[in-house]
PDB file of N, CA and C in Angstrom:
ATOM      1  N   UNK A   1      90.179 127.903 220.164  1.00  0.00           N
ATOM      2  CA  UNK A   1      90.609 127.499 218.825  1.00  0.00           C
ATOM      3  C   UNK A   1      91.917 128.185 218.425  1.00  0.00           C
ATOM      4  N   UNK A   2      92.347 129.439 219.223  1.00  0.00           N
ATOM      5  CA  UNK A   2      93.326 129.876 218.648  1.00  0.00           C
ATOM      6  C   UNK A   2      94.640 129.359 219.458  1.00  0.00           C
ATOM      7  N   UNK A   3      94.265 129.120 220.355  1.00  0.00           N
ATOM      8  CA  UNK A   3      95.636 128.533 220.911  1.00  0.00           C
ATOM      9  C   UNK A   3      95.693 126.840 220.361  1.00  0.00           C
ATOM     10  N   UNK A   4      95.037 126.293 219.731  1.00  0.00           N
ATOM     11  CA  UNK A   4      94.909 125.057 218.832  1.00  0.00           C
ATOM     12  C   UNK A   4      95.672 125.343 217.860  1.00  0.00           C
ATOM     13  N   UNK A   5      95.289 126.331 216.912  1.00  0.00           N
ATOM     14  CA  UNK A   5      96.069 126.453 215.888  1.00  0.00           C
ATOM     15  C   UNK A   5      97.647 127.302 216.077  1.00  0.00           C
ATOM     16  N   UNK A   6      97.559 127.487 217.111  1.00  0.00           N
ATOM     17  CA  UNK A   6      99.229 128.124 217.899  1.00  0.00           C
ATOM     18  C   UNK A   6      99.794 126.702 217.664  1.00  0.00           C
ATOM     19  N   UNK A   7      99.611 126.044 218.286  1.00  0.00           N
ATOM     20  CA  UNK A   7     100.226 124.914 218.845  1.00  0.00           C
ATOM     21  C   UNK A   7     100.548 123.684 217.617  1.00  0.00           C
ATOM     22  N   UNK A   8      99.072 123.846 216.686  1.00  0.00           N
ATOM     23  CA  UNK A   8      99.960 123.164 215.399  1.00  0.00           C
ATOM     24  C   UNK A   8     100.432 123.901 214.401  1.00  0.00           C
ATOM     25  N   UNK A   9     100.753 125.563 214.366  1.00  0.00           N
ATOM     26  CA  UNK A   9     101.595 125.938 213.798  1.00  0.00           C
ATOM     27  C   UNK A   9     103.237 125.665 214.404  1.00  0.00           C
ATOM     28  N   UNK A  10     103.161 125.677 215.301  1.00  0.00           N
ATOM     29  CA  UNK A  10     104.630 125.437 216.471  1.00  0.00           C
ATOM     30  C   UNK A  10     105.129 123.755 215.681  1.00  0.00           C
ATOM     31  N   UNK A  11     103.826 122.798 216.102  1.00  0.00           N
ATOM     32  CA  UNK A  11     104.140 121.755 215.571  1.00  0.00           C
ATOM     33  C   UNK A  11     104.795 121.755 214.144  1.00  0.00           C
ATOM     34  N   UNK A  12     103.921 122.413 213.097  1.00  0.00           N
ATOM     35  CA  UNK A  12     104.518 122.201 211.623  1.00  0.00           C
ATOM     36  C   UNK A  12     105.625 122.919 211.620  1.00  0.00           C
ATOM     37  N   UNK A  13     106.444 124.000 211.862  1.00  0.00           N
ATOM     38  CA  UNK A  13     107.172 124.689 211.731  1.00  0.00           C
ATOM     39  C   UNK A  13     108.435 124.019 212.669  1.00  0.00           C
ATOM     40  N   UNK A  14     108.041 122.989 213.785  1.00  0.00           N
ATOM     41  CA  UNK A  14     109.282 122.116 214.143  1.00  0.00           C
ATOM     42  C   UNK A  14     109.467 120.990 213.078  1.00  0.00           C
ATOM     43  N   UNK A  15     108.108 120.509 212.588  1.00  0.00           N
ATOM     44  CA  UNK A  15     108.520 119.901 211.570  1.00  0.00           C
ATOM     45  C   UNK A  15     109.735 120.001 210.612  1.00  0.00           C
ATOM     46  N   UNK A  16     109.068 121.137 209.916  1.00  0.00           N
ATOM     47  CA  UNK A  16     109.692 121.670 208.610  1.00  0.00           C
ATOM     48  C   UNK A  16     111.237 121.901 209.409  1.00  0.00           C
ATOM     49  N   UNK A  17     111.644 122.258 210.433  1.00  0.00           N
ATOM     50  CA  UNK A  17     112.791 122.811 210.898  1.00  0.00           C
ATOM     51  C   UNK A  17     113.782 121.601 210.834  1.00  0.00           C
ATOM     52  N   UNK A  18     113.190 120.263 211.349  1.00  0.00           N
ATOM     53  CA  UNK A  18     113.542 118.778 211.489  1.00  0.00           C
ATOM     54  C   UNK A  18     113.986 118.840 210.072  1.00  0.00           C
ATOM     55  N   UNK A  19     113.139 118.669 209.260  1.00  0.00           N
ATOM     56  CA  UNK A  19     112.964 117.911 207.550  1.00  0.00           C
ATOM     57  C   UNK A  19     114.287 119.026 206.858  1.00  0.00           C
ATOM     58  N   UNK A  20     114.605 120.309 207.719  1.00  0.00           N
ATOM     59  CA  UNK A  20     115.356 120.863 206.898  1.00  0.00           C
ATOM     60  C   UNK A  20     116.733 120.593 207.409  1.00  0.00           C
ATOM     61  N   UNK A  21     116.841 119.923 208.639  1.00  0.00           N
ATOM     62  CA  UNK A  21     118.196 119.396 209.204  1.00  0.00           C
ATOM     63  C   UNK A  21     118.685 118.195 208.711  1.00  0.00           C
ATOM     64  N   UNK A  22     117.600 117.521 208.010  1.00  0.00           N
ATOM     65  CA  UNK A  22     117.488 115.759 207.259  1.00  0.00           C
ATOM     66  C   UNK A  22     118.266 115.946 205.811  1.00  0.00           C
ATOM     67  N   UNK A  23     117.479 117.277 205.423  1.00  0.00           N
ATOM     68  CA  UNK A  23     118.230 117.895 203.857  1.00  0.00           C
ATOM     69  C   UNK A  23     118.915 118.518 204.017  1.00  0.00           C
ATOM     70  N   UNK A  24     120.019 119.208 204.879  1.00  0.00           N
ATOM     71  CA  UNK A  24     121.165 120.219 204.609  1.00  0.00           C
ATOM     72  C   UNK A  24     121.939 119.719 203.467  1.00  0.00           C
ATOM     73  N   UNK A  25     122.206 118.686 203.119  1.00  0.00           N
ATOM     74  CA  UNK A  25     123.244 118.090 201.914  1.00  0.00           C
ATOM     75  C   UNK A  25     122.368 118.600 200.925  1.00  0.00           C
ATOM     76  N   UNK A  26     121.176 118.092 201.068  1.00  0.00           N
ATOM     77  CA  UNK A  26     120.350 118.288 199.436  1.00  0.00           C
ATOM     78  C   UNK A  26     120.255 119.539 199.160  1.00  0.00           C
ATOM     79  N   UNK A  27     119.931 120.349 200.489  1.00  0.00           N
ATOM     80  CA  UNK A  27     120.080 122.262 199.915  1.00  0.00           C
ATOM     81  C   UNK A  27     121.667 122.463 199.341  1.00  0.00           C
ATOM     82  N   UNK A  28     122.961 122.275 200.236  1.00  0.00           N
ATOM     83  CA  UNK A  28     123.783 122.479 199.808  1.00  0.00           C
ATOM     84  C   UNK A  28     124.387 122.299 198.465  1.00  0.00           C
ATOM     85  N   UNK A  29     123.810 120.924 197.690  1.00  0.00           N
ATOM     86  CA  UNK A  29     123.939 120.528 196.524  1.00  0.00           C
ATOM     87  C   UNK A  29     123.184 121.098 195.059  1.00  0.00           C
ATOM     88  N   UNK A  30     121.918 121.418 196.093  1.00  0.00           N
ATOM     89  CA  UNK A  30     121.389 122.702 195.035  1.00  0.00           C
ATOM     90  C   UNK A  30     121.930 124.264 194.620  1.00  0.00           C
ATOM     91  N   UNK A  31     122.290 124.358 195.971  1.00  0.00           N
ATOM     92  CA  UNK A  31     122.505 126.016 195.814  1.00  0.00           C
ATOM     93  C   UNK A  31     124.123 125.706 195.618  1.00  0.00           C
ATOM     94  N   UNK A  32     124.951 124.538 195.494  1.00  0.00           N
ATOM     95  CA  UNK A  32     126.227 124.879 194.747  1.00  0.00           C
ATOM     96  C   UNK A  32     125.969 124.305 193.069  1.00  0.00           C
ATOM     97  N   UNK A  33     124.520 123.972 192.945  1.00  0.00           N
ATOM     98  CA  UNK A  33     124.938 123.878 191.199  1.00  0.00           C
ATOM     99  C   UNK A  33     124.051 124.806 190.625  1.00  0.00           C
ATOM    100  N   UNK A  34     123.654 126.075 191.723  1.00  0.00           N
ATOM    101  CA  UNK A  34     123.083 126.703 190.645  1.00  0.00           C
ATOM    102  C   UNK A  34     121.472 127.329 191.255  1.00  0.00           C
ATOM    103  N   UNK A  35     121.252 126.405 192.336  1.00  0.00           N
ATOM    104  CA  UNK A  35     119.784 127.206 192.561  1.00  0.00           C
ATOM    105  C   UNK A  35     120.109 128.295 193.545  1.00  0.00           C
ATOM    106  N   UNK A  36     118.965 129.517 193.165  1.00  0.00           N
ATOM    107  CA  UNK A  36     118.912 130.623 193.993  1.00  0.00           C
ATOM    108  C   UNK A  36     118.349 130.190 195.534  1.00  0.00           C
ATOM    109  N   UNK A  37     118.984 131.421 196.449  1.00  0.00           N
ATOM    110  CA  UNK A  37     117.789 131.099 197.584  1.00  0.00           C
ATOM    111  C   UNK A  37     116.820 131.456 197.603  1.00  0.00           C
ATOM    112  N   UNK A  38     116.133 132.384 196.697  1.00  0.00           N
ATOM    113  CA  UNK A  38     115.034 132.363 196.454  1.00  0.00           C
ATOM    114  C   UNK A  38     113.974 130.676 196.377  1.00  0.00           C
ATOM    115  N   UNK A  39     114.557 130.038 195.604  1.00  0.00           N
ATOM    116  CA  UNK A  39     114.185 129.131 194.747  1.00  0.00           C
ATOM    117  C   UNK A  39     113.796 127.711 196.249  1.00  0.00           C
ATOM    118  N   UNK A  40     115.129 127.877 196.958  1.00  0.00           N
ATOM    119  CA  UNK A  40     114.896 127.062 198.055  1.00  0.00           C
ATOM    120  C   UNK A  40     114.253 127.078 199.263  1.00  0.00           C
ATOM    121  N   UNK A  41     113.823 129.097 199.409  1.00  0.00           N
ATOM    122  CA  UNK A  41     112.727 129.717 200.166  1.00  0.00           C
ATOM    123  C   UNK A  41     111.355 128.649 200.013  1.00  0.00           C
ATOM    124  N   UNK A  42     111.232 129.302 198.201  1.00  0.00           N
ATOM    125  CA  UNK A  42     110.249 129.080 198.137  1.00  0.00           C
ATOM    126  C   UNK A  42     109.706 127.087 197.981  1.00  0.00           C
ATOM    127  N   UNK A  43     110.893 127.165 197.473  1.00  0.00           N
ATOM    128  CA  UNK A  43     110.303 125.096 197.998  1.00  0.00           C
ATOM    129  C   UNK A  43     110.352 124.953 199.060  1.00  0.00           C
ATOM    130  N   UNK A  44     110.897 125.668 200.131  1.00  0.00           N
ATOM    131  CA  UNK A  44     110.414 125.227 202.202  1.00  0.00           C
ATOM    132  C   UNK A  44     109.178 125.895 202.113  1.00  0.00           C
ATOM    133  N   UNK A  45     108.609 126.760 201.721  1.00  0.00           N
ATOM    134  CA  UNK A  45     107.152 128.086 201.823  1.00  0.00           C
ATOM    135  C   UNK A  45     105.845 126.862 201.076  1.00  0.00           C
ATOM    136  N   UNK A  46     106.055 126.372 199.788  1.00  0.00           N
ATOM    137  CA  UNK A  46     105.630 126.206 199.237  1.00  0.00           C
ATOM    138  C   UNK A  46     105.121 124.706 199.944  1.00  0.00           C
ATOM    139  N   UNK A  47     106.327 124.220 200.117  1.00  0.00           N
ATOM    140  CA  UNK A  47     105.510 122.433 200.343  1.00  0.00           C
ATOM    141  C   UNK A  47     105.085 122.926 202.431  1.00  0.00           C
ATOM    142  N   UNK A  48     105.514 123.602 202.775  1.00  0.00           N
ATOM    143  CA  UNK A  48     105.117 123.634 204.288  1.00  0.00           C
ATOM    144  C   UNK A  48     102.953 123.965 203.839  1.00  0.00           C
ATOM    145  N   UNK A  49     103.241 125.112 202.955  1.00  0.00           N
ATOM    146  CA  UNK A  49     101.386 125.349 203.045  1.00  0.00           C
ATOM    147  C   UNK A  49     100.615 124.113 202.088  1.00  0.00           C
ATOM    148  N   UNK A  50     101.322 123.395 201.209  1.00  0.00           N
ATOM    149  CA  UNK A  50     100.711 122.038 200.710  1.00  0.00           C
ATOM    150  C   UNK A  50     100.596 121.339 201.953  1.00  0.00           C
ATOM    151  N   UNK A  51     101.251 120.804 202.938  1.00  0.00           N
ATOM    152  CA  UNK A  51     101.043 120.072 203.774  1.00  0.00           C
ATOM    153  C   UNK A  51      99.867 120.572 204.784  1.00  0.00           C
ATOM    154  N   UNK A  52      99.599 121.817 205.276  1.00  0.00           N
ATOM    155  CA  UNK A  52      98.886 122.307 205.927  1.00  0.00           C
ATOM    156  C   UNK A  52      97.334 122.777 205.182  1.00  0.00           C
ATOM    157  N   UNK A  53      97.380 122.705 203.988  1.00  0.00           N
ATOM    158  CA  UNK A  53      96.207 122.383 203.452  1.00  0.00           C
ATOM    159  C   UNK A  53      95.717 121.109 203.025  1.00  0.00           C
ATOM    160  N   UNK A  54      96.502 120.359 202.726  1.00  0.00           N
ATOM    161  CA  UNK A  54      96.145 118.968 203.028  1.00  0.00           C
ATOM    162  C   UNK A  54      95.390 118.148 204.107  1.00  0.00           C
ATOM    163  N   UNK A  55      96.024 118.726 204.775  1.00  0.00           N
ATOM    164  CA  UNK A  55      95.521 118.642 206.330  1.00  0.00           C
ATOM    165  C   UNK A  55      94.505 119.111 206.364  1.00  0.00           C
ATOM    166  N   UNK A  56      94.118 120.316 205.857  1.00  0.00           N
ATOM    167  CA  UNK A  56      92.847 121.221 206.402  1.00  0.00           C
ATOM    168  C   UNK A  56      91.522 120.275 205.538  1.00  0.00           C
ATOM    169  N   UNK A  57      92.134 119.482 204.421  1.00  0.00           N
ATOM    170  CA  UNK A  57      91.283 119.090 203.150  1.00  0.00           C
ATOM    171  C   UNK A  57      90.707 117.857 204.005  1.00  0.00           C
ATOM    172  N   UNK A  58      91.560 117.291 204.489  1.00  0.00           N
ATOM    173  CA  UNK A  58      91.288 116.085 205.538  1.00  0.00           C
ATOM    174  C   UNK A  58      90.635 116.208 206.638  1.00  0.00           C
ATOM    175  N   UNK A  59      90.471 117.462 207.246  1.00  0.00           N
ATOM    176  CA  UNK A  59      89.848 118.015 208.311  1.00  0.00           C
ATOM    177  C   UNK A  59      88.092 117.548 207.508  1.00  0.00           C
ATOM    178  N   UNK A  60      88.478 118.766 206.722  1.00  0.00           N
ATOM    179  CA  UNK A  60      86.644 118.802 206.070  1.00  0.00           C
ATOM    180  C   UNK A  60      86.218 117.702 205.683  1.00  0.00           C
ATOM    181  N   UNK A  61      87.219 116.894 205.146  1.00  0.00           N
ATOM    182  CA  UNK A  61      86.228 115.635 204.558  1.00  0.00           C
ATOM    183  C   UNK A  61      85.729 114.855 205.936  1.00  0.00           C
ATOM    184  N   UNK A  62      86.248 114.776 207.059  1.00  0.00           N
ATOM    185  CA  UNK A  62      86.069 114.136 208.249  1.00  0.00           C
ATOM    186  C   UNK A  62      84.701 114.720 208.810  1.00  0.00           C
ATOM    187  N   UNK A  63      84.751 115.974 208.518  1.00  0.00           N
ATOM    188  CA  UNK A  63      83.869 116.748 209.133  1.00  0.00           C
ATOM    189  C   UNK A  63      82.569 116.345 208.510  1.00  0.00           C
ATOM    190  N   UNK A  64      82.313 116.215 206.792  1.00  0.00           N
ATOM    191  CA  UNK A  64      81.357 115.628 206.114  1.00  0.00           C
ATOM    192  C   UNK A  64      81.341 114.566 206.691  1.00  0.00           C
ATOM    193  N   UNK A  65      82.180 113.835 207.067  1.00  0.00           N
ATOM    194  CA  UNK A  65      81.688 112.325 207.596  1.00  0.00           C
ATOM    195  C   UNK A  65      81.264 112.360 208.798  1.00  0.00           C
ATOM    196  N   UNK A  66      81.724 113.112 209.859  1.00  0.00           N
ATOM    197  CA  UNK A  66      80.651 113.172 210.778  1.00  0.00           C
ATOM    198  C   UNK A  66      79.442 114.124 210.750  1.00  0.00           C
ATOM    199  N   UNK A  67      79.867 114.908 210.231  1.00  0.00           N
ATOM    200  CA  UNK A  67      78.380 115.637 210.280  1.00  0.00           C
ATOM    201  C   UNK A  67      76.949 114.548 209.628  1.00  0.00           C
ATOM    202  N   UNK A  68      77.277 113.290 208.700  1.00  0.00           N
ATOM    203  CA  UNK A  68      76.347 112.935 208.141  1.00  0.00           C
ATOM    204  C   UNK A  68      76.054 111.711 208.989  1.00  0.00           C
ATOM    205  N   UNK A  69      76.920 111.589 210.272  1.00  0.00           N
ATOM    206  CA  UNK A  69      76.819 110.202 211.393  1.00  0.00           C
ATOM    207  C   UNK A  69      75.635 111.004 211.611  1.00  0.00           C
ATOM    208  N   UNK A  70      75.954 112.543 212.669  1.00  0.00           N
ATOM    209  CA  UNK A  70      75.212 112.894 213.428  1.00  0.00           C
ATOM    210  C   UNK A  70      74.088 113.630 213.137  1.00  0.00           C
ATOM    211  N   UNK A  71      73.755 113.297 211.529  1.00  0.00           N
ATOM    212  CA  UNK A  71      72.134 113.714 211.189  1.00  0.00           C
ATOM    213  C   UNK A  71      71.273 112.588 211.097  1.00  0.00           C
ATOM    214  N   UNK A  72      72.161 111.338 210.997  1.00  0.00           N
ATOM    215  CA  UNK A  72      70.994 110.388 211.106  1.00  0.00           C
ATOM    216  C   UNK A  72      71.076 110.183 212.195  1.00  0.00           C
ATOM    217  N   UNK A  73      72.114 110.385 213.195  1.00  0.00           N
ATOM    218  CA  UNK A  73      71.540 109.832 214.811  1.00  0.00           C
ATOM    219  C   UNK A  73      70.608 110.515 215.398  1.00  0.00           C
ATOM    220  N   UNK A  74      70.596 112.028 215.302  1.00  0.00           N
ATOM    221  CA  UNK A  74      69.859 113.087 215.359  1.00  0.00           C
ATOM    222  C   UNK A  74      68.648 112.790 213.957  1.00  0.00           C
ATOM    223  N   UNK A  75      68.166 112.354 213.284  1.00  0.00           N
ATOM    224  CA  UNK A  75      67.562 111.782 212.714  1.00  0.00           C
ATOM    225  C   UNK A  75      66.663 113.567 211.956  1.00  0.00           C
ATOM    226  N   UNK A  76      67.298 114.346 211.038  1.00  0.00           N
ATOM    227  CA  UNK A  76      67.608 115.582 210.816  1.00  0.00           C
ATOM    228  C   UNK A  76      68.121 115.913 209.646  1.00  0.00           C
ATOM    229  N   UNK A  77      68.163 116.072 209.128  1.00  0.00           N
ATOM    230  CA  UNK A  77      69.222 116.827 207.907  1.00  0.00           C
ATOM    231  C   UNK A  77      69.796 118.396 208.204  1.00  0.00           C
ATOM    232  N   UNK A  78      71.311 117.860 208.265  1.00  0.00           N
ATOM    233  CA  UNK A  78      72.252 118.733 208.852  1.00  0.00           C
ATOM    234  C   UNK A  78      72.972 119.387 207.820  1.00  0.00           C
ATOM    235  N   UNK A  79      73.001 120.491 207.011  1.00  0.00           N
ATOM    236  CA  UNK A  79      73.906 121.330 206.000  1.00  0.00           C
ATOM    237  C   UNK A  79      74.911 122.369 205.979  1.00  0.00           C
ATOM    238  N   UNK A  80      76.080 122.163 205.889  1.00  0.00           N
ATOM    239  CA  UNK A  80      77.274 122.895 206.335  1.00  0.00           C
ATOM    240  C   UNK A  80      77.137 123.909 205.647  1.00  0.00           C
ATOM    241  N   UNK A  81      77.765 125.313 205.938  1.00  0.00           N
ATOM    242  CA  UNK A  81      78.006 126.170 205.389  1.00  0.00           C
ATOM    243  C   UNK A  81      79.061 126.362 204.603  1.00  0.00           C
ATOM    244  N   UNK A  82      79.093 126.385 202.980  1.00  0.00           N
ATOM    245  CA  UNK A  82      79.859 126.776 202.583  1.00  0.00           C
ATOM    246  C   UNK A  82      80.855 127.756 202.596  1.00  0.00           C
ATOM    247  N   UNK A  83      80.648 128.991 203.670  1.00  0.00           N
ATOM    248  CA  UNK A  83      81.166 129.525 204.051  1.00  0.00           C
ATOM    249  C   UNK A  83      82.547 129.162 205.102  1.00  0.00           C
ATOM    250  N   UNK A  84      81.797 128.569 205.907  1.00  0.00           N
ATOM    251  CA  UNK A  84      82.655 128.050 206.979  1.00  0.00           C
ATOM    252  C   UNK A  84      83.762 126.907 206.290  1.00  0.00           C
ATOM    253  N   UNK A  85      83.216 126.012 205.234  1.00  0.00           N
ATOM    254  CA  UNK A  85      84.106 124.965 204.755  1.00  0.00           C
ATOM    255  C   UNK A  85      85.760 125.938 204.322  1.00  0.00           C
ATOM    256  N   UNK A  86      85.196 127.325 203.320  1.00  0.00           N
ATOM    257  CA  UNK A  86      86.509 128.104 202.974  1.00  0.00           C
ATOM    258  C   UNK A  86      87.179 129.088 203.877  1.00  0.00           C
ATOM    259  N   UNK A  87      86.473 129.153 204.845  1.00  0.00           N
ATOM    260  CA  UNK A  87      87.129 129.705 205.514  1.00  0.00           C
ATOM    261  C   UNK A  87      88.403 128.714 206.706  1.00  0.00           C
ATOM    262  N   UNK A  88      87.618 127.583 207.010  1.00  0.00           N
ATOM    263  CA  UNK A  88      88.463 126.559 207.579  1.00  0.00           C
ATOM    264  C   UNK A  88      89.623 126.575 206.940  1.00  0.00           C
ATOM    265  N   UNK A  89      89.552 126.461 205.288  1.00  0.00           N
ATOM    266  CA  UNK A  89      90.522 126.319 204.157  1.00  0.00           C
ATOM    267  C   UNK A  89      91.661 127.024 204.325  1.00  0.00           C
ATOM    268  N   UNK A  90      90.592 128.320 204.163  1.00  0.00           N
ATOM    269  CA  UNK A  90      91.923 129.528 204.305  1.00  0.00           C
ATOM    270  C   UNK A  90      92.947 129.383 205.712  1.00  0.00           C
ATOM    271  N   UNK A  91      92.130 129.441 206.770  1.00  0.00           N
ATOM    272  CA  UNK A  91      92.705 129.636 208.243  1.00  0.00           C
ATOM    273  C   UNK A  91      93.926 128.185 208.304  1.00  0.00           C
ATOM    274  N   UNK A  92      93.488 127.072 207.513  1.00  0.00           N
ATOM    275  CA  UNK A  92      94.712 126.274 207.510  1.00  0.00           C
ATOM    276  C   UNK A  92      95.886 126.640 205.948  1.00  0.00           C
ATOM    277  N   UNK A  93      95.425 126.678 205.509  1.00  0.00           N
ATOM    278  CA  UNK A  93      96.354 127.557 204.298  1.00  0.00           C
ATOM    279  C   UNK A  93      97.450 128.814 205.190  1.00  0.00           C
ATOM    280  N   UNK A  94      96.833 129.533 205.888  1.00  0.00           N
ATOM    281  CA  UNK A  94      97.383 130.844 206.495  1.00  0.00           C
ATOM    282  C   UNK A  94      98.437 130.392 207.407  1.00  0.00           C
ATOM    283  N   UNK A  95      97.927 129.038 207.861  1.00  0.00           N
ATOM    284  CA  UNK A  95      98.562 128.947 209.302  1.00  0.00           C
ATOM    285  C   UNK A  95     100.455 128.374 208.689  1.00  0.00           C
ATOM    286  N   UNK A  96      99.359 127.487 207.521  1.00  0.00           N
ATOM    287  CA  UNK A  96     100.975 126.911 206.854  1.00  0.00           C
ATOM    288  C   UNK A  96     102.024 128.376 206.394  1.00  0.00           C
ATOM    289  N   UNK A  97     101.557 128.753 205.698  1.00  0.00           N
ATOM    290  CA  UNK A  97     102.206 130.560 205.350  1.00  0.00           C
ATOM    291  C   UNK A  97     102.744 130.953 206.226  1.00  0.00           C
ATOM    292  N   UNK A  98     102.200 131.254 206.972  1.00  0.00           N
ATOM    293  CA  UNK A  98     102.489 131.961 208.728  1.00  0.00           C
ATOM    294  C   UNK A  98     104.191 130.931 209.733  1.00  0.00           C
ATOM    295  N   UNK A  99     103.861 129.942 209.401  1.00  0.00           N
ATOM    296  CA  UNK A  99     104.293 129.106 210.513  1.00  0.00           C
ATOM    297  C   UNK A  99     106.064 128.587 209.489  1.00  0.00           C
ATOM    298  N   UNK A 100     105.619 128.615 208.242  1.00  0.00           N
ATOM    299  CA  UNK A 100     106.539 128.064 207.465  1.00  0.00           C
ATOM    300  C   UNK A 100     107.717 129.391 206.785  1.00  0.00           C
ATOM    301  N   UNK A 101     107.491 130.548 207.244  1.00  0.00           N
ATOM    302  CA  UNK A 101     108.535 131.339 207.179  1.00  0.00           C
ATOM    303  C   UNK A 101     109.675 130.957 207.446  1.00  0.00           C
ATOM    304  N   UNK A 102     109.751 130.901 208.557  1.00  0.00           N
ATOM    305  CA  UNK A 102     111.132 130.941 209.894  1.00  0.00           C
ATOM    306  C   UNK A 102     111.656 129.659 209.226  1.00  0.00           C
ATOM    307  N   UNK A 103     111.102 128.672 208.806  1.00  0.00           N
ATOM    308  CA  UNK A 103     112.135 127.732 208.570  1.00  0.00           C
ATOM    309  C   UNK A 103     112.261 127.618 207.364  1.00  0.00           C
ATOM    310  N   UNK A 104     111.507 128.381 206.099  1.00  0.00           N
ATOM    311  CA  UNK A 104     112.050 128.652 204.972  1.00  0.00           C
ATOM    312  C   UNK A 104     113.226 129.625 204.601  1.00  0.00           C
ATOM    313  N   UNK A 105     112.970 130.708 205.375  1.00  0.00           N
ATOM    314  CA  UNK A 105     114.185 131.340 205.483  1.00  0.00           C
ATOM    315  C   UNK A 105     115.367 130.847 205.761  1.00  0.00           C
ATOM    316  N   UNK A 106     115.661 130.106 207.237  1.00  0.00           N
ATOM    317  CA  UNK A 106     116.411 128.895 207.372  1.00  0.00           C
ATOM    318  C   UNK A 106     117.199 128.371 206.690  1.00  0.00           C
ATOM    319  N   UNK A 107     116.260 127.361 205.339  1.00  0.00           N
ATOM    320  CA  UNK A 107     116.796 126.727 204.355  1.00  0.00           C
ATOM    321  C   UNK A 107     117.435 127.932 203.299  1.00  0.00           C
ATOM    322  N   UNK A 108     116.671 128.660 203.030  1.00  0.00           N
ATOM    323  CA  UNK A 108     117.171 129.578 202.409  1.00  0.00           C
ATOM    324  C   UNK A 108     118.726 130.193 202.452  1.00  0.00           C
ATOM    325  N   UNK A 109     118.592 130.286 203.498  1.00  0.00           N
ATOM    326  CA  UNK A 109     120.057 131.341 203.986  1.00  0.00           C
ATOM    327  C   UNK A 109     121.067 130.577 204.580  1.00  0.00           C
ATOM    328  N   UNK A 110     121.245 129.030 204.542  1.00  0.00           N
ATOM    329  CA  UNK A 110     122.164 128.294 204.328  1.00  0.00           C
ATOM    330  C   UNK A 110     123.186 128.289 203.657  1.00  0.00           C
ATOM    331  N   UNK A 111     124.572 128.401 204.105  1.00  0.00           N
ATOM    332  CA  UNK A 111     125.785 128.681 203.543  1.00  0.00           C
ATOM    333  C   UNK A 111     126.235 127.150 202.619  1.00  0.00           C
ATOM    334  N   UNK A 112     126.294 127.189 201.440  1.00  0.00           N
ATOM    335  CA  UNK A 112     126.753 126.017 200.337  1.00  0.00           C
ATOM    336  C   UNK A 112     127.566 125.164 201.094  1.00  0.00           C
ATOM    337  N   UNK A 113     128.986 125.840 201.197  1.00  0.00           N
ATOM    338  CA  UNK A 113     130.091 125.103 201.761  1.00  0.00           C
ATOM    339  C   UNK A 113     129.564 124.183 203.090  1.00  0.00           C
ATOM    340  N   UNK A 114     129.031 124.967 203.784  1.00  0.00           N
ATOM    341  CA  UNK A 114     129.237 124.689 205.232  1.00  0.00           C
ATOM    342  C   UNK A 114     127.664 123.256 205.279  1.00  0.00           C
ATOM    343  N   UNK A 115     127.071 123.391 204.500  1.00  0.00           N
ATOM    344  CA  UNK A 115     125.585 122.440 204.077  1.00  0.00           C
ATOM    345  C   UNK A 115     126.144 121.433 203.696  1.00  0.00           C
ATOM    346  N   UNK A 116     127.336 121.405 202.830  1.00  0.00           N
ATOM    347  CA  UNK A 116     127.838 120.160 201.995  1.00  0.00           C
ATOM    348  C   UNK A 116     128.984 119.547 203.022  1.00  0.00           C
ATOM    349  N   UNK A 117     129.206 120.148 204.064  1.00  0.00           N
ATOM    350  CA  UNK A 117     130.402 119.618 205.075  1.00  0.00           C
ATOM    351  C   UNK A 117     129.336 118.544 205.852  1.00  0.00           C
ATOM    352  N   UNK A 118     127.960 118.880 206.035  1.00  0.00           N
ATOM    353  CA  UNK A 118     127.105 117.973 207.179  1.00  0.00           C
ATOM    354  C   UNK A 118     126.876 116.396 206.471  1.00  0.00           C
ATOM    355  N   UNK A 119     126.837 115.712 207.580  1.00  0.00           N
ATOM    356  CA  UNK A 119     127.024 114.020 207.256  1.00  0.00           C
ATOM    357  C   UNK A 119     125.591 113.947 207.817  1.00  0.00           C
TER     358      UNK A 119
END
């Protein structure tokens, strides 16, 4: 499992790296009228762990849906642990945090001029 979640942190964090080569104009246009890099950190930080909990939200609901195939095939009543549901939560929450640094920083520390020169 941990080299699973290696591999789609690698994934989201090429993502986010892509999506931030798509917006160099739009960072550049922010941070020349005024936004901090703080501000553009935290909108790469911020929407990278929305997406990766989203994901994780979609995980669990899937998981309710099969877990409730395989109690009537198993003909059983099967009950998840609430435990395990938040912890799934967290471990995809973390991974977005974790993985979405490097390319928030990235956006962050983008030079104005040189952002607003890219076509």
């Amino acid at each position: 499992s941990a080299i699973s979640l290696l591999v789609g942190g690698i994934v989201i964090m090429n993502i986010m790296l892509a999506s931030i080569k798509e917006r160099t104009r739009e960072i550049g246009v922010r941070l020349a009228v005024g936004a901090r890099r703080m501000d553009i950190f935290t909108q790469f930080l911020v929407q990278t762990v929305l997406i990766t909990t989203l994901g994780g939200l979609m995980g669990i609901v899937i998981g309710f849906l099969l877990l409730d195939l395989v109690s009537k095939f198993l003909q059983m009543p099967l009950v998840p642990n609430p435990n395990m549901i938040m912890a799934a939560l967290f471990v995809s929450m973390g991974v977005g945090l974790v993985f979405g640094i490097v390319p928030a920083l990235k956006a962050g520390n983008l030079d104005p001029v040189i952002a607003l020169r890219e076509e």
